[in-house]
Protein backbone atom coordinates (compact mmCIF):
# COMPACT_ATOMS: atom_id res chain seq x y z
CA UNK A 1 138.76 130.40 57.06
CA UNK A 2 135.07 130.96 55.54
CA UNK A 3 132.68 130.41 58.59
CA UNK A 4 129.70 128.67 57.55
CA UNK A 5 125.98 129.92 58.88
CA UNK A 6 122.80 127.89 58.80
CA UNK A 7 120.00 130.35 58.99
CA UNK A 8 116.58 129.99 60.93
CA UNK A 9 113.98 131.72 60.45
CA UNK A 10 110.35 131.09 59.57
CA UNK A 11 109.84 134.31 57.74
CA UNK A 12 111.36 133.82 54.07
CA UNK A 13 112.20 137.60 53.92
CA UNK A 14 114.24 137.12 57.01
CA UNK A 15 116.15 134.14 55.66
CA UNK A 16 116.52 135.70 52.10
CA UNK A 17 117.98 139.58 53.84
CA UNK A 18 120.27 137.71 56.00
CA UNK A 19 121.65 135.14 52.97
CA UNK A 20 122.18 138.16 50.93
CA UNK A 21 123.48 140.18 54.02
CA UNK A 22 126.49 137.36 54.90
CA UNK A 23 127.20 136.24 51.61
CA UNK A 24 128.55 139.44 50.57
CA UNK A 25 131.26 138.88 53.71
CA UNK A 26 134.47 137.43 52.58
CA UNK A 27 134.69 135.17 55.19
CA UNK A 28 131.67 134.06 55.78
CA UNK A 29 128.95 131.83 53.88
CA UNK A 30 125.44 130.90 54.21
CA UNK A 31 125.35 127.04 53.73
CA UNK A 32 122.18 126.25 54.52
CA UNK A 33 118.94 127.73 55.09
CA UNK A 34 115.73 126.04 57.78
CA UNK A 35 112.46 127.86 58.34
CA UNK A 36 111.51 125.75 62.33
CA UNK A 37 113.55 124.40 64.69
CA UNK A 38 112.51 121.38 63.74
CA UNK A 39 113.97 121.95 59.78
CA UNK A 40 117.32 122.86 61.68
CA UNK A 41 117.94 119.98 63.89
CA UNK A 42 116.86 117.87 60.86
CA UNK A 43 119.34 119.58 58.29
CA UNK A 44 121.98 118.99 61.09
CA UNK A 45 121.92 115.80 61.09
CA UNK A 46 123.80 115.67 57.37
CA UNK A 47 124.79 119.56 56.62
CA UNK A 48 127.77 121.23 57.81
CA UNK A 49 128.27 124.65 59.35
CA UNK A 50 130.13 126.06 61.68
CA UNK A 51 127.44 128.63 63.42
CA UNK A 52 124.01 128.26 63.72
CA UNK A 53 121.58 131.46 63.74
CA UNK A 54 118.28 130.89 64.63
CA UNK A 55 115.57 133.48 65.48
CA UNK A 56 113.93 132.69 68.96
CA UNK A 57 110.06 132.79 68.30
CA UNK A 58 109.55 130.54 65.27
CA UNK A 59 105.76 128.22 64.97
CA UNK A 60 106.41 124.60 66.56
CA UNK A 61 110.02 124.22 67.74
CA UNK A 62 111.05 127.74 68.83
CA UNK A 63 114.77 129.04 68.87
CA UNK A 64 115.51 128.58 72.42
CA UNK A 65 114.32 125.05 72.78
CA UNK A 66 116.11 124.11 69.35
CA UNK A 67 118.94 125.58 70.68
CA UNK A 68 119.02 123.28 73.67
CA UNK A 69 118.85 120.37 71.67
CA UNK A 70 121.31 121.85 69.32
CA UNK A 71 123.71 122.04 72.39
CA UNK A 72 123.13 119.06 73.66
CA UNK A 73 123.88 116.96 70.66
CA UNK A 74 127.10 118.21 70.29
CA UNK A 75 126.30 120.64 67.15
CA UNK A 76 127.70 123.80 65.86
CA UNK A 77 127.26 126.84 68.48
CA UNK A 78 123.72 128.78 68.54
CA UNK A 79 123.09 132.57 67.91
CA UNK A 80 120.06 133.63 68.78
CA UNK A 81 118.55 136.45 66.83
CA UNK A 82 115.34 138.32 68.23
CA UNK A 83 112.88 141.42 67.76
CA UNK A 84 112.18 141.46 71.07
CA UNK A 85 113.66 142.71 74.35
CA UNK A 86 112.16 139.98 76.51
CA UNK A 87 114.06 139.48 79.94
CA UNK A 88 112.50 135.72 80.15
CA UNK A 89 113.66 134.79 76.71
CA UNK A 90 117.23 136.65 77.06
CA UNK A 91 117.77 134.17 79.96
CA UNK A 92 116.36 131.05 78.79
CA UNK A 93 118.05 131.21 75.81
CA UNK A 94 121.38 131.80 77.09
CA UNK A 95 120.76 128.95 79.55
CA UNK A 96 119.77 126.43 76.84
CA UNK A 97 123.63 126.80 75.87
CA UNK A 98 123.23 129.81 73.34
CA UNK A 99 126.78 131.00 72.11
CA UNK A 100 125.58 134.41 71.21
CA UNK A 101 121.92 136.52 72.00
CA UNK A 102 121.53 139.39 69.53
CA UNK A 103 118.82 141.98 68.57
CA UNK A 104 117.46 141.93 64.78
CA UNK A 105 118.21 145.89 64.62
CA UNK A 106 122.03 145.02 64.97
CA UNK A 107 124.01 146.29 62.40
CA UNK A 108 125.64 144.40 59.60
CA UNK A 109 129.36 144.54 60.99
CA UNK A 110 128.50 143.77 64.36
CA UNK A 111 126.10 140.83 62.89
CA UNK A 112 129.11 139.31 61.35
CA UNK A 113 131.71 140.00 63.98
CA UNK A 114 129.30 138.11 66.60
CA UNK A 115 129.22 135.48 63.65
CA UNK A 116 133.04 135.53 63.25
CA UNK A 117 133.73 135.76 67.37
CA UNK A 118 131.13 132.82 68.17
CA UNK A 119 132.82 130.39 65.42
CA UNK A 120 136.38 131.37 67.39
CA UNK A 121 134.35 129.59 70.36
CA UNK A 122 133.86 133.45 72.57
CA UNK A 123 130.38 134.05 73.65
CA UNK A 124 128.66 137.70 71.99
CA UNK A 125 125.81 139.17 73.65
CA UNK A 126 124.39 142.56 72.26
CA UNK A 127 125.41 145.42 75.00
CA UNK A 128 121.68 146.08 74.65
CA UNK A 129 120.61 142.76 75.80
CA UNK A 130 123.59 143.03 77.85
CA UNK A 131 121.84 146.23 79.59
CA UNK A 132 118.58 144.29 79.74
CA UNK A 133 119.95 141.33 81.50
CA UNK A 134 121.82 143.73 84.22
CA UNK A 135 118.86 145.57 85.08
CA UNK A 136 117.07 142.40 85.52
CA UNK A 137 119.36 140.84 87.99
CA UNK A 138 119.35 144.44 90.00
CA UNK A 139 115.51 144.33 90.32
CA UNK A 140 115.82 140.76 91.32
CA UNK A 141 118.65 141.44 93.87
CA UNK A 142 116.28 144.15 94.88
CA UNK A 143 113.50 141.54 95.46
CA UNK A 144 115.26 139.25 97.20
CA UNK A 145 116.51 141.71 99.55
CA UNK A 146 112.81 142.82 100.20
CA UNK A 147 111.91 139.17 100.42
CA UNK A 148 114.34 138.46 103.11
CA UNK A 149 113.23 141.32 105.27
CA UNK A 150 109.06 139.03 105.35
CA UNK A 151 108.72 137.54 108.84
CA UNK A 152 107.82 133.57 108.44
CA UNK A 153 104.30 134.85 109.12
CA UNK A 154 104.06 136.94 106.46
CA UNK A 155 105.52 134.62 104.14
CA UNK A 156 102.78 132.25 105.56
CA UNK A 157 100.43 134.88 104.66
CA UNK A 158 101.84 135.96 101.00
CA UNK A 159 101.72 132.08 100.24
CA UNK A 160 97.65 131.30 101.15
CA UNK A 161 97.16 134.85 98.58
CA UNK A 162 99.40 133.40 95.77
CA UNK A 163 96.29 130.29 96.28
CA UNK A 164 93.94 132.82 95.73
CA UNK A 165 92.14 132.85 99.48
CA UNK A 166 91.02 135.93 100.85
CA UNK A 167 91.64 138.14 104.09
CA UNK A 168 89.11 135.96 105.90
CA UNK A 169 89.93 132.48 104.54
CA UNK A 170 93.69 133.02 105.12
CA UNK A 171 92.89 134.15 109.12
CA UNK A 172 90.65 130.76 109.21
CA UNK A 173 93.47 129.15 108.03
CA UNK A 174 96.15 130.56 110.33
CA UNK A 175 94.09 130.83 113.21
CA UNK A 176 94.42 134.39 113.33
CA UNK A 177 91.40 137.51 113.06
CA UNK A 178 91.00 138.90 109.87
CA UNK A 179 92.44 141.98 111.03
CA UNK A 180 95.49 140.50 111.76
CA UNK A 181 95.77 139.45 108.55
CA UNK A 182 95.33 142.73 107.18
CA UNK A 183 98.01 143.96 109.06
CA UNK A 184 100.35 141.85 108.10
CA UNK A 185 99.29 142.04 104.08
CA UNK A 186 99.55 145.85 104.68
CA UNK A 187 103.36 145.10 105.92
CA UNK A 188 104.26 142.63 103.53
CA UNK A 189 103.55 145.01 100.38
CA UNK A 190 105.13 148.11 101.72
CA UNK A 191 108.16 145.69 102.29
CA UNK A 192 108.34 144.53 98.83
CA UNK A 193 107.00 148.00 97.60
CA UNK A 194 104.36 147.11 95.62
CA UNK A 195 100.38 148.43 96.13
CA UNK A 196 98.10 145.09 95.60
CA UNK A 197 98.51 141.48 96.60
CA UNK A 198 98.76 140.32 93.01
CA UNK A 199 102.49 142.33 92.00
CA UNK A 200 103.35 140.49 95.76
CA UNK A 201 102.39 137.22 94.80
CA UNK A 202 104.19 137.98 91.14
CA UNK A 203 107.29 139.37 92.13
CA UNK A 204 107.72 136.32 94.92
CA UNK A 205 107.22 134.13 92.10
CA UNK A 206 109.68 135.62 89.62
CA UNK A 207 111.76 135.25 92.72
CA UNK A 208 111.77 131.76 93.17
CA UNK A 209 109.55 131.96 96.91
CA UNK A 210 106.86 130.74 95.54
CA UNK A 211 106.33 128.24 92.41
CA UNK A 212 105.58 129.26 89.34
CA UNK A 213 108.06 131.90 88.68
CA UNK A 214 110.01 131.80 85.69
């Protein structure tokens, strides 16, 4: 069976390497070619293929978000194809329904054998992004562990510095001295080892404790 690829990518050079790249593969066949998101979920609408792969940061419509809507009309399965190592996009992407997350350095053969595998209906990720993704989740687990060891005042306190208040508006607000406060924002970041109030508010955040993370 010849898998067919639509390629996305809003860099012609890109498009044009990986046509000439998988059309010298026996079994598989470039049918179709969209430079935005928004050219792919249009040429899907009529054109046939059996895998999608789409680079992730494309102008207007970006991979990840195409993806999703890729997914959630039913289409072909998604690989994602990226320069960069990004922890936020690795897991977005693979949450908007992604079949496969690779790096554009991959080689050839394992290029196609994601290509081939993801068409079977298995799920490829690069053991790079792979390595990414699990030292992510350890430094989160990490986090959360620290997070859980904040006493409900200090979360209080970590919460009225992620608005931006000072020592002294934050005691006003609590109804403690400023000194107090102090103490307790000296506690909270050798807890969640970290040296100013900003990497506390941030790594909260990225935890889900406060809004805003990601």
């Amino acid at each position: 069976m010849t898998v067919r690829v639509l390629v996305v990518d809003d860099q012609p050079w890109v498009r044009v390497g990986l046509r000439e790249l998988l059309n010298v593969q026996l079994d598989v066949q470039v049918a179709g070619e969209a430079d935005s998101g928004e050219a792919a979920l249009t040429w899907l609408v009529e054109g046939r293929c059996d895998v999608v792969l789409m680079d992730v940061r494309m102008p207007g419509l970006g991979g990840i978000e195409a993806a999703r809507r890729v997914v959630a009309r039913g289409g072909p399965p998604v690989v994602l194809l990226t320069t960069f190592e990004e922890t936020a996009e690795m897991v977005a992407g693979l949450r908007a329904g992604a079949h496969g997350y690779l790096l554009k350095d991959t080689s050839v053969e394992a290029l196609t054998d994601a290509i081939r595998r993801v068409a079977r209906g298995e799920r490829v990720v690069q053991p790079r992004v792979a390595d990414v993704l699990a030292e992510a989740l350890a430094r989160r687990d990490a986090e959360l562990g620290a997070l859980g060891a904040l006493t409900p005042r200090e979360v209080e306190v970590l919460t009225l510095l992620a608005q931006g208040l000072p020592n002294k508006r934050v005691a006003v607000t609590l109804g403690v001295s400023a000194g107090t406060v102090k103490v307790h924002v000296s506690n909270l970041l050798a807890k969640l080892g970290v040296t100013d109030r900003a990497e506390a508010v941030r790594v909260a955040r990225r935890a889900g404790l406060l809004p805003g993370g990601h």
